[in-house]
Protein backbone atom coordinates (compact mmCIF):
# COMPACT_ATOMS: atom_id res chain seq x y z
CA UNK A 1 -22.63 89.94 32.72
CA UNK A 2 -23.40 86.64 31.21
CA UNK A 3 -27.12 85.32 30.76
CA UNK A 4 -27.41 81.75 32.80
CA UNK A 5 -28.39 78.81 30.50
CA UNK A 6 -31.21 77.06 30.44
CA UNK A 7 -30.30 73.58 31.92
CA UNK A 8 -33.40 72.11 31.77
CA UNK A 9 -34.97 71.62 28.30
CA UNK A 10 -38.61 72.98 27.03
CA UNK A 11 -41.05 70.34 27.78
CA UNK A 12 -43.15 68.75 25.14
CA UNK A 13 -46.88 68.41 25.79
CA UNK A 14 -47.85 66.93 22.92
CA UNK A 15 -46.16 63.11 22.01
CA UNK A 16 -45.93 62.48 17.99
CA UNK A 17 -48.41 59.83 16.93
CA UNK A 18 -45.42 57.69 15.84
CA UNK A 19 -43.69 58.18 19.14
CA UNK A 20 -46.31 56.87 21.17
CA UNK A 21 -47.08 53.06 22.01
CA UNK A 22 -49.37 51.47 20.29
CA UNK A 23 -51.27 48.32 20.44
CA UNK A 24 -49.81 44.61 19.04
CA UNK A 25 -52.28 43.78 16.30
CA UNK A 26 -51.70 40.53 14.13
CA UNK A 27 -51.20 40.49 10.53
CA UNK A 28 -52.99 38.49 7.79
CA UNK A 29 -48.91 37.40 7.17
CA UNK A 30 -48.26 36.58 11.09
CA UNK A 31 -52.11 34.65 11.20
CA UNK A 32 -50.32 32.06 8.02
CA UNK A 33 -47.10 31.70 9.68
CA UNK A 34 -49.20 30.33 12.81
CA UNK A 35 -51.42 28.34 11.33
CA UNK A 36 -48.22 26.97 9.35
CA UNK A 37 -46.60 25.84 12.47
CA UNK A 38 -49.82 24.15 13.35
CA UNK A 39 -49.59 22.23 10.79
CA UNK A 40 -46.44 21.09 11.13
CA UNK A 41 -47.47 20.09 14.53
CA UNK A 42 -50.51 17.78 13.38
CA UNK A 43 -48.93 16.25 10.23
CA UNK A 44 -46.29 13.72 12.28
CA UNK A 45 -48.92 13.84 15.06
CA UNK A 46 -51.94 12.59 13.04
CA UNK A 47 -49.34 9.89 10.83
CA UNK A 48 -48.13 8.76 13.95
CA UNK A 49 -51.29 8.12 15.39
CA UNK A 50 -52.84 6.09 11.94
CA UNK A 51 -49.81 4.24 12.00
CA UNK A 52 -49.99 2.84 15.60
CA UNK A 53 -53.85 2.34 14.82
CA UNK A 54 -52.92 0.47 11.41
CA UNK A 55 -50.30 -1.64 13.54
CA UNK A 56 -52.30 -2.94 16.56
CA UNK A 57 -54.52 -5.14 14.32
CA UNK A 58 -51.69 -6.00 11.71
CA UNK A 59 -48.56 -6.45 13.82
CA UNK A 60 -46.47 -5.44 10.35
CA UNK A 61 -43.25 -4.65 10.51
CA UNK A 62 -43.71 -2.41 7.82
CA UNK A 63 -45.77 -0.55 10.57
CA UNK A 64 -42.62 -0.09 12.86
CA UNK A 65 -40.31 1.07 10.04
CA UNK A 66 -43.38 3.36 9.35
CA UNK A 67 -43.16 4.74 13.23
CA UNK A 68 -39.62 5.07 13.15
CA UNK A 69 -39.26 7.29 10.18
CA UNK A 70 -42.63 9.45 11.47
CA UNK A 71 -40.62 10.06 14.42
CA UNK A 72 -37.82 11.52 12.42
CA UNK A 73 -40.29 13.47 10.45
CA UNK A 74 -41.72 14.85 13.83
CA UNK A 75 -38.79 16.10 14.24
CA UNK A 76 -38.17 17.93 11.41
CA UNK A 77 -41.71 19.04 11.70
CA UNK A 78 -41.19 20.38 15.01
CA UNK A 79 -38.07 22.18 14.50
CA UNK A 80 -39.90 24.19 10.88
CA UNK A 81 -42.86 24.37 13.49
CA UNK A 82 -41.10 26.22 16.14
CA UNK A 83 -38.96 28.28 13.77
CA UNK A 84 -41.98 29.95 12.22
CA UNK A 85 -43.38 30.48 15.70
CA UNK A 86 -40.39 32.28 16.47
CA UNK A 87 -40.53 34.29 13.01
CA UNK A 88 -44.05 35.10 13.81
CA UNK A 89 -43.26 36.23 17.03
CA UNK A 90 -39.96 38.57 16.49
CA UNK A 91 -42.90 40.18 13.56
CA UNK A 92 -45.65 40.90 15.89
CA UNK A 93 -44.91 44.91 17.01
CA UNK A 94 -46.71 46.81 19.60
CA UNK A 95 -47.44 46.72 23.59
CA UNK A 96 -48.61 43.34 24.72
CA UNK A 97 -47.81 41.37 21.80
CA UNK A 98 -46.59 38.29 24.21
CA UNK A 99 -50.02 37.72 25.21
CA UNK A 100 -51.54 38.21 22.02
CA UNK A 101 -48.96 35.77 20.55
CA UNK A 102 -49.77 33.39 23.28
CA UNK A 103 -53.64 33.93 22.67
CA UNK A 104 -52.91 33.59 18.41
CA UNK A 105 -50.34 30.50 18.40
CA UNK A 106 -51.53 28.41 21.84
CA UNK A 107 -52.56 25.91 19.21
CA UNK A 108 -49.77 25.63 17.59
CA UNK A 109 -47.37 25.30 20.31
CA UNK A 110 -49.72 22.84 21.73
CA UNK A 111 -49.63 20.67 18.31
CA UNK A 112 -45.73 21.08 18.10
CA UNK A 113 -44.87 19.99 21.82
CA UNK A 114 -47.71 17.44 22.24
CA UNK A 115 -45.84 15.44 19.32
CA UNK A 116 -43.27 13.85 21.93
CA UNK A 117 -45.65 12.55 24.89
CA UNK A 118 -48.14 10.83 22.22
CA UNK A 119 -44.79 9.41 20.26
CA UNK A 120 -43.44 8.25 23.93
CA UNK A 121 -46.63 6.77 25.05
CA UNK A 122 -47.30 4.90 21.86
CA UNK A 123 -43.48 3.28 21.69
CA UNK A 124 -44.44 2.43 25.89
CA UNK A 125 -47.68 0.91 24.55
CA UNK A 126 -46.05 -1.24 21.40
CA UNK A 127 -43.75 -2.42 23.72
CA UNK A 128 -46.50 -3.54 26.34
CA UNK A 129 -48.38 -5.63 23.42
CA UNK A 130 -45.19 -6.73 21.75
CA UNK A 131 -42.55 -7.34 24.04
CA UNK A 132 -40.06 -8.71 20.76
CA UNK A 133 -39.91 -4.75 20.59
């Protein structure tokens, strides 16, 4: 007579180090690609905020030119911005490594989105004090 099978399999009461789930950490690599992004958030942020400063008392055209081509820089900067947030967040391994990206990069994202607002508020404001615009 034939010896039934064991259908269920033997049990393991002991996980593999390298099996279990482990904790998201941040690298020294994934901390530079962050603070990259932020500042490729605050470089068409900050030259778009001299340049609006440097216009009010001048009026220069030179000044709106100026604005124009920090916009498209903004966007250039947002885009390499973004893209390295993205890098550093595919990199980050381990259980709850959305929040600790969130917690690690809020800056960043904050520096990279903010960009539009401030550029839409100052174009509103130039064309409050110079209507020509």
């Amino acid at each position: 007579m034939p010896e039934p099978q064991n259908v269920n399999p033997p049990r393991h009461l002991f996980v593999p180090e390298y099996a279990a789930p482990f904790q998201a950490e941040v690298t020294q690599n994934q901390r530079l690609l962050g603070k990259l992004a932020a500042c490729f958030g605050a470089l068409p942020l900050t030259l778009g905020c001299l340049d609006f400063l440097l216009w009010i008392p001048t009026r220069a055209n030179v000044f709106v030119v100026g604005g124009l081509l920090i916009i498209l820089l903004g966007l250039v900067c947002t885009f390499i911005g973004c893209l390295l947030l993205l890098i550093q967040l595919c990199s980050i391994r381990g259980v709850g490594k959305l929040k600790l990206f969130f917690r690690t990069s809020l800056l960043a994202l904050f520096l990279n989105l903010v960009n539009y607002p401030v550029a839409l508020g100052i174009i509103y404001f130039v064309g409050q004090l110079d209507p020509h615009f």
